[in-house]
Protein backbone atom coordinates (compact mmCIF):
# COMPACT_ATOMS: atom_id res chain seq x y z
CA UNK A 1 30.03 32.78 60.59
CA UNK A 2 27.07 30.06 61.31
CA UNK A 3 24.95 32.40 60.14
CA UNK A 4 26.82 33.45 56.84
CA UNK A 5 26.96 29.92 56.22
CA UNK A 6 23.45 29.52 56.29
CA UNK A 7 22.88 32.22 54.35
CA UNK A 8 24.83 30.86 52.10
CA UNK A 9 23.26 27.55 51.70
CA UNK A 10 19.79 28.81 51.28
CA UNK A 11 20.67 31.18 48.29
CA UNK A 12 22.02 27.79 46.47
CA UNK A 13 19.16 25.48 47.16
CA UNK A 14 16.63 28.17 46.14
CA UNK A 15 19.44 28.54 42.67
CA UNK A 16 19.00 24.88 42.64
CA UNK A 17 15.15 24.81 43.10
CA UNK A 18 14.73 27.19 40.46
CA UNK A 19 16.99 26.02 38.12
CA UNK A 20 15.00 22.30 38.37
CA UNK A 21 11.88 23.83 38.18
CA UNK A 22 13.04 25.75 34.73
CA UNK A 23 14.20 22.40 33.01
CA UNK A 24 10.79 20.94 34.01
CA UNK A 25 8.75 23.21 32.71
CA UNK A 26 10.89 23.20 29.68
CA UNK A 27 10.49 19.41 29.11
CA UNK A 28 6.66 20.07 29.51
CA UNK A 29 6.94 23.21 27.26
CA UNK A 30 8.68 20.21 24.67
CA UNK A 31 6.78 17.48 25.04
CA UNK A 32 3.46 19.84 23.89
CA UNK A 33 5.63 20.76 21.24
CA UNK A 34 6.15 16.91 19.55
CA UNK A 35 2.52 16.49 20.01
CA UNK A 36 2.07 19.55 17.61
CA UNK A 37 4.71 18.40 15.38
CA UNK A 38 4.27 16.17 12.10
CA UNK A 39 7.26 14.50 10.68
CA UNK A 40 7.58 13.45 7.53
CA UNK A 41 9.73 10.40 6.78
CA UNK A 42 13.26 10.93 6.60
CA UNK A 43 13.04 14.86 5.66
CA UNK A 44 16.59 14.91 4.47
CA UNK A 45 19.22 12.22 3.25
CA UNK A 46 20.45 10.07 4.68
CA UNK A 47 17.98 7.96 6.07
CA UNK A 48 17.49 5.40 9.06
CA UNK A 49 16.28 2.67 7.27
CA UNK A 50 16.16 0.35 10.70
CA UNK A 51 14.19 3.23 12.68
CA UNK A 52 11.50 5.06 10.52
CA UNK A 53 10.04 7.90 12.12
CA UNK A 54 6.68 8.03 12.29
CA UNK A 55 3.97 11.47 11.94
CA UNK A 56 3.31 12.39 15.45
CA UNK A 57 -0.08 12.19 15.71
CA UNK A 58 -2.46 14.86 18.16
CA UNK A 59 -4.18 13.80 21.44
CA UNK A 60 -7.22 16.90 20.35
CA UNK A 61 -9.43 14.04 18.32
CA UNK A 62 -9.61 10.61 17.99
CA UNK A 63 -7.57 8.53 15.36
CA UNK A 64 -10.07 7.95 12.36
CA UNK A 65 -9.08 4.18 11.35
CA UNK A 66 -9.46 3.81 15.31
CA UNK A 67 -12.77 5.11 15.19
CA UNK A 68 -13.43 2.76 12.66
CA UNK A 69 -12.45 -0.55 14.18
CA UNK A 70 -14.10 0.59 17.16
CA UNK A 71 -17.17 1.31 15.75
CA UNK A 72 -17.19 -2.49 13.31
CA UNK A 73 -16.10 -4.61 16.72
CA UNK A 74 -18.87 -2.69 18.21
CA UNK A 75 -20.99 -3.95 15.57
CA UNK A 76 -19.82 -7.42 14.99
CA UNK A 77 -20.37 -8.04 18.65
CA UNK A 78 -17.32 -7.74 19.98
CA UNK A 79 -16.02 -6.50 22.97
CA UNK A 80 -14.89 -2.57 23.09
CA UNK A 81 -11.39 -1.84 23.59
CA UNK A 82 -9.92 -0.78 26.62
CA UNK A 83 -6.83 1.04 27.91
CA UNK A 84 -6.21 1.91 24.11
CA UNK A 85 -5.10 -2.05 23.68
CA UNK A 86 -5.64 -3.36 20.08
CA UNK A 87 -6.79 -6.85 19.21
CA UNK A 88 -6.03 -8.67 16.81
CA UNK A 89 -9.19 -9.36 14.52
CA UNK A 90 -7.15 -10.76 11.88
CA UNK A 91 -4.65 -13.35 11.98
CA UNK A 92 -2.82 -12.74 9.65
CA UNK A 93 0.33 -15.26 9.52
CA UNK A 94 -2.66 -18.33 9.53
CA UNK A 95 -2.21 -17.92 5.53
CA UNK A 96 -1.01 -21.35 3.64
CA UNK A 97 -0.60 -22.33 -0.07
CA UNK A 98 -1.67 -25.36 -1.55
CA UNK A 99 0.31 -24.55 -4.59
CA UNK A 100 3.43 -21.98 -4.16
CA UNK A 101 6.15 -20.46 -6.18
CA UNK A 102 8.77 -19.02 -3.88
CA UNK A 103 11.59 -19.70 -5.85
CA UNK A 104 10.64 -16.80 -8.09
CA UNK A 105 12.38 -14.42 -4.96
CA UNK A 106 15.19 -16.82 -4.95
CA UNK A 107 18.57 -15.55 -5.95
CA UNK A 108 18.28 -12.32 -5.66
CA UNK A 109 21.94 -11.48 -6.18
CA UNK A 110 21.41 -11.57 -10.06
CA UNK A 111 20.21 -8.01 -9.81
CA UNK A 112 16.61 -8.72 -8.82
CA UNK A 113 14.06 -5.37 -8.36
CA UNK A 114 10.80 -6.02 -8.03
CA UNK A 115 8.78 -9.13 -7.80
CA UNK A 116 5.26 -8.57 -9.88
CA UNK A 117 2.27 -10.31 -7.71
CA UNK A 118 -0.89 -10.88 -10.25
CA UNK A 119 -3.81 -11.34 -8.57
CA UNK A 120 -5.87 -13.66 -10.52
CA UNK A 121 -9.23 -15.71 -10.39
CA UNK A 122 -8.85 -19.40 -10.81
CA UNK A 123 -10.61 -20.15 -14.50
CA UNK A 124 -8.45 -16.84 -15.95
CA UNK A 125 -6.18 -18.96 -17.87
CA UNK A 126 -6.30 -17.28 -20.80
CA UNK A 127 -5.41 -13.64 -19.07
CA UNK A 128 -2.62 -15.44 -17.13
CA UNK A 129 -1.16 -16.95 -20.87
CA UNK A 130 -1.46 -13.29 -22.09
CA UNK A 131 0.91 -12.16 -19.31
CA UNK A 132 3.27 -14.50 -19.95
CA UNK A 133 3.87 -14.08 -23.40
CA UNK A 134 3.48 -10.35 -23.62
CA UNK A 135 5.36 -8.23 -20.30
CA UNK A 136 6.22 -10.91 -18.25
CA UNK A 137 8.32 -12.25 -21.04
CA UNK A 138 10.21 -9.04 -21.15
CA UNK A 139 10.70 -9.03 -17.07
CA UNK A 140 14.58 -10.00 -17.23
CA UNK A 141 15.81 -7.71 -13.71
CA UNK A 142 12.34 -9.11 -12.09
CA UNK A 143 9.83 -11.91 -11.97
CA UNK A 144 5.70 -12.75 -11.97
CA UNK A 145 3.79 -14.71 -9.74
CA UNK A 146 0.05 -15.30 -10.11
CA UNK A 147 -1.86 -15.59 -6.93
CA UNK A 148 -5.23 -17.05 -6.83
CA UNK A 149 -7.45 -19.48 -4.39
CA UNK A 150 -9.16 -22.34 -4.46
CA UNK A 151 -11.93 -23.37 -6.46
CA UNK A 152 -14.56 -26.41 -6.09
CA UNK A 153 -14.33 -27.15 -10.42
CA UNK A 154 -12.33 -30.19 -10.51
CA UNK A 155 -11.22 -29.52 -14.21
CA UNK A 156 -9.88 -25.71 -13.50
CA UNK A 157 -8.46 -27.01 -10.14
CA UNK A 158 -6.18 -29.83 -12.76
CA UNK A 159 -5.54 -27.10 -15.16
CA UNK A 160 -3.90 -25.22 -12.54
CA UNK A 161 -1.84 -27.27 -11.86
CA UNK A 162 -0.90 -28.38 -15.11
CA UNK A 163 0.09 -24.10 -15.18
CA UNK A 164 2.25 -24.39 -12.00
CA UNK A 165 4.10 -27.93 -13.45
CA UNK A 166 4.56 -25.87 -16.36
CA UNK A 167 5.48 -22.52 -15.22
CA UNK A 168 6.24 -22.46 -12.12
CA UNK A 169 4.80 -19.48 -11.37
CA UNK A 170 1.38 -20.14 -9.55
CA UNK A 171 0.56 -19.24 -5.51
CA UNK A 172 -2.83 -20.88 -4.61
CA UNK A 173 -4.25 -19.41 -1.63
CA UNK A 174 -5.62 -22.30 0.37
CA UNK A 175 -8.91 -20.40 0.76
CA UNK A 176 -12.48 -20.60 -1.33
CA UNK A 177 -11.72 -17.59 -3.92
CA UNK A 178 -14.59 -15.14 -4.79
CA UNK A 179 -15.16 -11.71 -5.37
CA UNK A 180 -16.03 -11.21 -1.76
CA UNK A 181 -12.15 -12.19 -0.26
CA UNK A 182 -10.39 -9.71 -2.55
CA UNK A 183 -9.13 -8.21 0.90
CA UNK A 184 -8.12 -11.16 2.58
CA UNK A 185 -6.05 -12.52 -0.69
CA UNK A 186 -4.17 -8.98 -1.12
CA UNK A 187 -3.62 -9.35 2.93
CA UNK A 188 -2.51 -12.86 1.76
CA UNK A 189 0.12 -11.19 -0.55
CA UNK A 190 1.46 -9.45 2.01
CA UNK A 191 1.79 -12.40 3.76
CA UNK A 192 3.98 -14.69 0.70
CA UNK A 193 5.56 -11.23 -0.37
CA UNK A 194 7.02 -10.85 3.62
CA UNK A 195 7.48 -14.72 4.41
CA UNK A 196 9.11 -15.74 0.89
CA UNK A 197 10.28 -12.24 -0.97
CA UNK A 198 11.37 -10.47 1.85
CA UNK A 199 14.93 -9.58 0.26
CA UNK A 200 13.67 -8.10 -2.64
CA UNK A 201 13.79 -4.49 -3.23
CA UNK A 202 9.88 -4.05 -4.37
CA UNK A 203 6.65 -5.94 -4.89
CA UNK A 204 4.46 -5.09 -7.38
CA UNK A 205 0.78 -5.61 -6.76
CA UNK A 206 -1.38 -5.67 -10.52
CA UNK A 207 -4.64 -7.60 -11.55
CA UNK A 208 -4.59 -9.76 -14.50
CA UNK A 209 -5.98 -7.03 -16.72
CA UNK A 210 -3.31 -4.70 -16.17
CA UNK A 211 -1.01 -4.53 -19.27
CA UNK A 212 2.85 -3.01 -17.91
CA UNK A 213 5.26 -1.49 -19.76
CA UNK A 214 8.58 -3.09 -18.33
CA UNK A 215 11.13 -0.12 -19.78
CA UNK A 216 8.83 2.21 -18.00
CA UNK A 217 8.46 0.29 -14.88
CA UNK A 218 12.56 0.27 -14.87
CA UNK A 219 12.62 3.73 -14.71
CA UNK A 220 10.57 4.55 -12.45
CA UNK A 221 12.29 2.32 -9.64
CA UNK A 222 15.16 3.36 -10.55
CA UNK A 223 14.11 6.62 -10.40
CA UNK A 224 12.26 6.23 -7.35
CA UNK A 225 15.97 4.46 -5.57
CA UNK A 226 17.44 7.28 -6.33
CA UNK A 227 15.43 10.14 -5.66
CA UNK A 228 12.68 8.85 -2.58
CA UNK A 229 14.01 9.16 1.05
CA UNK A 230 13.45 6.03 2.68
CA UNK A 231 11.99 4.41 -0.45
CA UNK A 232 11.79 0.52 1.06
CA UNK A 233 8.92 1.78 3.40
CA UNK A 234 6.61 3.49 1.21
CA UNK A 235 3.98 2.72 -1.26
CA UNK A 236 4.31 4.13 -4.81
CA UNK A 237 1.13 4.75 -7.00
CA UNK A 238 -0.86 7.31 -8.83
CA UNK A 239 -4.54 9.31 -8.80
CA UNK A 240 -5.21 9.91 -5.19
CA UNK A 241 -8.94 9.89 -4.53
CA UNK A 242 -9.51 12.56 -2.18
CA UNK A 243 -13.14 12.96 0.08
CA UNK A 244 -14.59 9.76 -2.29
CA UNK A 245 -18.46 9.48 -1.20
CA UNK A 246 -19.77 5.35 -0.33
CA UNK A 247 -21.87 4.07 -3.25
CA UNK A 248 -25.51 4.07 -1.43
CA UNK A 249 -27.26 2.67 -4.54
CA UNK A 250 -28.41 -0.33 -4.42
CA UNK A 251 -27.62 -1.40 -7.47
CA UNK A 252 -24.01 -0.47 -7.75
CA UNK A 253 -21.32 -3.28 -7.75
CA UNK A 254 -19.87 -0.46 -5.06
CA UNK A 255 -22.65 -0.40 -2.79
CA UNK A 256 -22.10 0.18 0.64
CA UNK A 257 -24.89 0.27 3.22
CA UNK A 258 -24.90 2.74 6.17
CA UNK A 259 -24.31 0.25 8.73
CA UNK A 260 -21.19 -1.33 6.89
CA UNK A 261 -19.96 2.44 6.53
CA UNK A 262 -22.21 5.56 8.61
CA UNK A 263 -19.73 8.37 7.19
CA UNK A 264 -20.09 10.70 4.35
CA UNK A 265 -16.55 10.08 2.66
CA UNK A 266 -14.01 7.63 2.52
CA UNK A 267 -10.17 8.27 3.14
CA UNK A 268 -7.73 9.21 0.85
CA UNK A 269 -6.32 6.16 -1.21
CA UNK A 270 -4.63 5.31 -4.59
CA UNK A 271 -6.13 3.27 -7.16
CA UNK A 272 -6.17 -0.11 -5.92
CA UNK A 273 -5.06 -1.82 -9.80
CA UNK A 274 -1.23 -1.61 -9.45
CA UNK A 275 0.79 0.13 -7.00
CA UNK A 276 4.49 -1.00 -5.91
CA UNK A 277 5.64 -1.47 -2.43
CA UNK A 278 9.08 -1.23 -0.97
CA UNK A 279 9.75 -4.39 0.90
CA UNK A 280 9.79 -2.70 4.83
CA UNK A 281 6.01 -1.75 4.14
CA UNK A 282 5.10 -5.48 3.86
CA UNK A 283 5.50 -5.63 7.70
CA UNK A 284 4.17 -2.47 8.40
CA UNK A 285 0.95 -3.10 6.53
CA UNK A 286 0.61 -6.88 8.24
CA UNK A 287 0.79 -5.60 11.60
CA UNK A 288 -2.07 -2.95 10.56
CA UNK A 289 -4.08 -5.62 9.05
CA UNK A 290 -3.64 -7.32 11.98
CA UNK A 291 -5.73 -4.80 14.26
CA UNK A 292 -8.24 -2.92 11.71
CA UNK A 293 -11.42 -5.38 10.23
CA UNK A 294 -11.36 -6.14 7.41
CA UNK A 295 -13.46 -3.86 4.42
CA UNK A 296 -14.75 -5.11 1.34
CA UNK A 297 -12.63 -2.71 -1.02
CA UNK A 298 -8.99 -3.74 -0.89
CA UNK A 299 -7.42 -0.56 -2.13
CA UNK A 300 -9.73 1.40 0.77
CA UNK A 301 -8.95 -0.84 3.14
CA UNK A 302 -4.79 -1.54 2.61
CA UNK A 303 -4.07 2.20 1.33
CA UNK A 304 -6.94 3.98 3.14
CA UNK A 305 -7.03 2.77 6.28
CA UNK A 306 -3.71 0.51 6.51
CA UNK A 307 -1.24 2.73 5.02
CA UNK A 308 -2.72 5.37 7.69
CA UNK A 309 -2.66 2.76 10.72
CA UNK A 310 0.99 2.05 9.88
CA UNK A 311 1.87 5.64 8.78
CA UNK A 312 3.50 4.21 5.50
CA UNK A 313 4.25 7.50 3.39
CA UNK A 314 2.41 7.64 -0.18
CA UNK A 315 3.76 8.36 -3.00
CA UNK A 316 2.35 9.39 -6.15
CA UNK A 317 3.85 10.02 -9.57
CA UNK A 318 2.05 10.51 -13.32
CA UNK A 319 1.38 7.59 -15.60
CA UNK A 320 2.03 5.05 -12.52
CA UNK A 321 -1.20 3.71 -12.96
CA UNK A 322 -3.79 4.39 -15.81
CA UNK A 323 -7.23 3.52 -15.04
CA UNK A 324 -9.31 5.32 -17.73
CA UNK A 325 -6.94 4.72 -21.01
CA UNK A 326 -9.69 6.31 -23.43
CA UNK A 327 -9.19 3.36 -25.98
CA UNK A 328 -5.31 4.55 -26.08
CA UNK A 329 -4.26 0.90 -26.08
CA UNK A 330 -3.28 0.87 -29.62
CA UNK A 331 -1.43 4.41 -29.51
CA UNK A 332 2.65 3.62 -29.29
CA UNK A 333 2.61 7.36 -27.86
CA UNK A 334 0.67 6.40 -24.73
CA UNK A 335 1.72 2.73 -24.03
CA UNK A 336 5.41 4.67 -23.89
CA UNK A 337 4.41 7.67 -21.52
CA UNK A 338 2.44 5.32 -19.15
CA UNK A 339 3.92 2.92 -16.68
CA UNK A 340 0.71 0.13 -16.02
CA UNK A 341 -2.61 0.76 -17.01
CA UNK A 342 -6.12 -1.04 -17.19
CA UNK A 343 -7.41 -3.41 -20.09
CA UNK A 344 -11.20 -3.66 -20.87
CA UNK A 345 -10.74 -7.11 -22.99
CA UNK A 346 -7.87 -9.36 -24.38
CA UNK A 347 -7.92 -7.60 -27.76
CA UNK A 348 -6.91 -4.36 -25.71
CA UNK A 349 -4.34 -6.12 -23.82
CA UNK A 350 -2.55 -7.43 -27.34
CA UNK A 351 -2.71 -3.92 -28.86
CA UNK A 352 -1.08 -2.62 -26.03
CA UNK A 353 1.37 -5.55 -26.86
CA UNK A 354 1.77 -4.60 -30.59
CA UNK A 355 2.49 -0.79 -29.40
CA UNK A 356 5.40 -1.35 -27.13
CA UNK A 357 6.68 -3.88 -29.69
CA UNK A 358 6.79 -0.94 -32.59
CA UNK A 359 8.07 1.47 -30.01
CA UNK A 360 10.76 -0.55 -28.74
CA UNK A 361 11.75 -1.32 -32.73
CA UNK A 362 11.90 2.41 -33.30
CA UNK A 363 9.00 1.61 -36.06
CA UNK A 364 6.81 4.63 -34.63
CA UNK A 365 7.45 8.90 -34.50
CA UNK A 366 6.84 8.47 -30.82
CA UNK A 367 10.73 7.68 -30.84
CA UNK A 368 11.66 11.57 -31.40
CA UNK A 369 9.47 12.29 -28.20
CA UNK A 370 11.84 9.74 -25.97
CA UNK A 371 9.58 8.54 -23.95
CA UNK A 372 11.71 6.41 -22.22
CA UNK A 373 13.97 8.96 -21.06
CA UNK A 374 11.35 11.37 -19.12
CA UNK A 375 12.13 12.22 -15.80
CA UNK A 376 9.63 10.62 -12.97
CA UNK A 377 8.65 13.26 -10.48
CA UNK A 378 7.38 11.82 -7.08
CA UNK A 379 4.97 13.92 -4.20
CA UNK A 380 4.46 12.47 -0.94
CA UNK A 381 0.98 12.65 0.27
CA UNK A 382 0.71 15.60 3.05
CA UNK A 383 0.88 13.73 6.38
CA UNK A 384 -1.56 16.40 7.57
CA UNK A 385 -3.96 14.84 5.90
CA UNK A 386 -3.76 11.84 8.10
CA UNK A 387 -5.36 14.25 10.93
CA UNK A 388 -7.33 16.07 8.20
CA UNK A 389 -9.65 12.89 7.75
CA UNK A 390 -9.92 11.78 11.23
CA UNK A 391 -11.14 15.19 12.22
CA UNK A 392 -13.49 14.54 9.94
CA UNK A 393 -14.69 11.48 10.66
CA UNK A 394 -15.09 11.88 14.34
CA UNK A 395 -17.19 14.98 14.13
CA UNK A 396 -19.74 12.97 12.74
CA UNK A 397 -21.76 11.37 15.32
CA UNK A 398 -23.55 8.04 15.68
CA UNK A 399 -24.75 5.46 18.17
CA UNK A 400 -21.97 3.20 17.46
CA UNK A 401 -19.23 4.87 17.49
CA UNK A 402 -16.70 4.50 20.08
CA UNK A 403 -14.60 7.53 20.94
């Protein structure tokens, strides 16, 4: 009977052995799995809004906007990163305003959607009066601010704030503006967006040349509400500039020199002139900023490398953003297709005034197209392409690169 027992006992710790060793090597078997995997954000309704999930991302090649920071510490003198721990290289919640408007995000129970951030040089005062008596006057479910920085002239620096006693609608950046800190003030709008608008469904970002059609612009969020999965964490915009080459001319108001930038193409982005952002990116893209130097080009550096850090989903959709307008300005059938688009001068920017005037007063055959009632259709950038690139990018070798 001893024996039996024995007996016994061995034949159900070798059942038990093997049936441990099977759900091992099945979490192993899963684990591989998820590292193969790339999930798109919220694939079907409804969504997690606290908890995002995030594209897995492969261990078989370094992270491309990694490579990059490694490679610019490297080069800036820094020290290079260890145990996979990221700095911070930015600090980006040192931001202050010597002039704000954040009671434009106030009251946001009246049925407030989207909170338009112009980016604006200090001696634009004429572009900035434009805005407010052409779209911005028409903005009654959102609101305008006009961010700009500092500026040594004594007379544009009273002027300004003349505007903001009279408006109310000026953010001065306490920081020396110039061409050369168009990153750091969109990081900076980011920054007042998060700290002062933070309740409010969308920000949009625009320059002060950008002429918007507000009946558009209300159908496309309304569209995008009601159609995007997890729409408060994504970025909305249109053209996507695929395998862009660096400007290597010296010349070009886009040059880029091979230490600055040693690889053959740039990321995917989206024009950088308007694009709208559901509030949860805000934080997403800070924290990014916060770890990745900063580039010259603000719409390769927020949507190109940023966007990709923080694995905010991009969306595109038609007419979000027209950069090239072919002289269209004056055309009520294209100022009513199109949802923002670029300016060349001030006379373009009233024409495109006069045409949604005469559309919205039925005085133009445009009316029989209804433009106002065409449906928005939205694709989501292929997450693959997140790997895509930093495959890429880290076959190509060089001395300073850190992989």
């Amino acid at each position: 009977m001893v024996a039996i027992r024995r007996t016994r006992l061995r034949v159900l710790g070798f059942i038990l052995a093997f049936i441990f060793a099977n759900l091992l090597f099945a979490s192993l078997n899963v684990h591989s799995l998820f590292n193969l995997i790339h999930v798109v954000h919220c694939p079907s309704s409804p969504c997690n809004t606290n908890a995002p999930e995030h594209p897995v991302k492969t261990n078989s090649f370094p992270d491309g906007v990694d490579i990059y920071t490694s490679y610019t510490l490297k080069r800036l003198g820094f020290k290079p990163l260890t145990n996979n721990v990221k700095p911070i290289v930015n600090d980006v919640t040192s931001f202050r305003y010597s002039i704000n408007a954040q009671s434009q995000c106030q009251n946001t129970n009246d049925g407030l959607m989207v909170v338009v951030i112009v980016v604006s040089a200090p001696n634009h005062f004429e572009k900035r009066q434009l805005v407010r008596q052409s779209w911005a006057n028409r903005l009654n479910w959102g609101r305008h601010v006009f961010l700009t920085g500092q500026t040594t002239n004594v007379t544009w620096q009273k002027k300004i704030e003349h505007e903001s006693q009279s408006f109310g609608d000026i953010v001065q950046l306490d920081m020396m503006d110039s061409y050369d800190i168009l990153t750091v003030k969109s990081v900076a709008l980011l920054h007042w967006a998060k700290k002062f608008c933070d309740r409010v469904p969308f920000i949009l970002k625009c320059d002060d040349d950008v002429y918007i059609n507000t009946f558009r612009l209300q159908s496309a969020i309304l569209a995008i509400q009601r159609e995007v999965p997890y729409y408060e964490g994504g970025m909305f915009g249109t053209k996507i500039i695929i395998d862009n080459p660096p400007q290597r001319k010296l010349e070009s108001k886009h040059y880029v020199s091979l230490e600055l930038w040693p690889w053959p193409t740039y990321p995917s982005y989206l024009y950088g002139g308007c694009y709208l952002l559901g509030r949860k990116s805000l934080g997403l893209l800070l924290a990014a900023a916060q770890t990745t130097p900063y580039f010259p080009f603000e719409d390769l550096y927020l949507i190109g490398l940023c966007s990709r850090k923080a694995h905010v989903p991009l969306w595109t959709f038609d007419k979000m953003f027209v950069m090239e307008n072919g002289n269209k300005t004056s055309q009520p059938c294209f100022v009513g297709q199109s949802i923002t688009w670029q300016t060349r001068s001030d006379s373009q920017f009233l024409e495109s005034h006069q045409a949604t005037e005469k559309l919205n007063i039925n005085q133009t055959e445009c009316n029989r197209l209804s433009p106002y009632s065409n449906d928005v259709h939205f694709q989501l950038i292929d997450p693959l392409e997140y790997e895509t690139w930093s495959r890429n990018i880290s076959s190509v070798r060089n001395n300073y690169i850190i992989t």
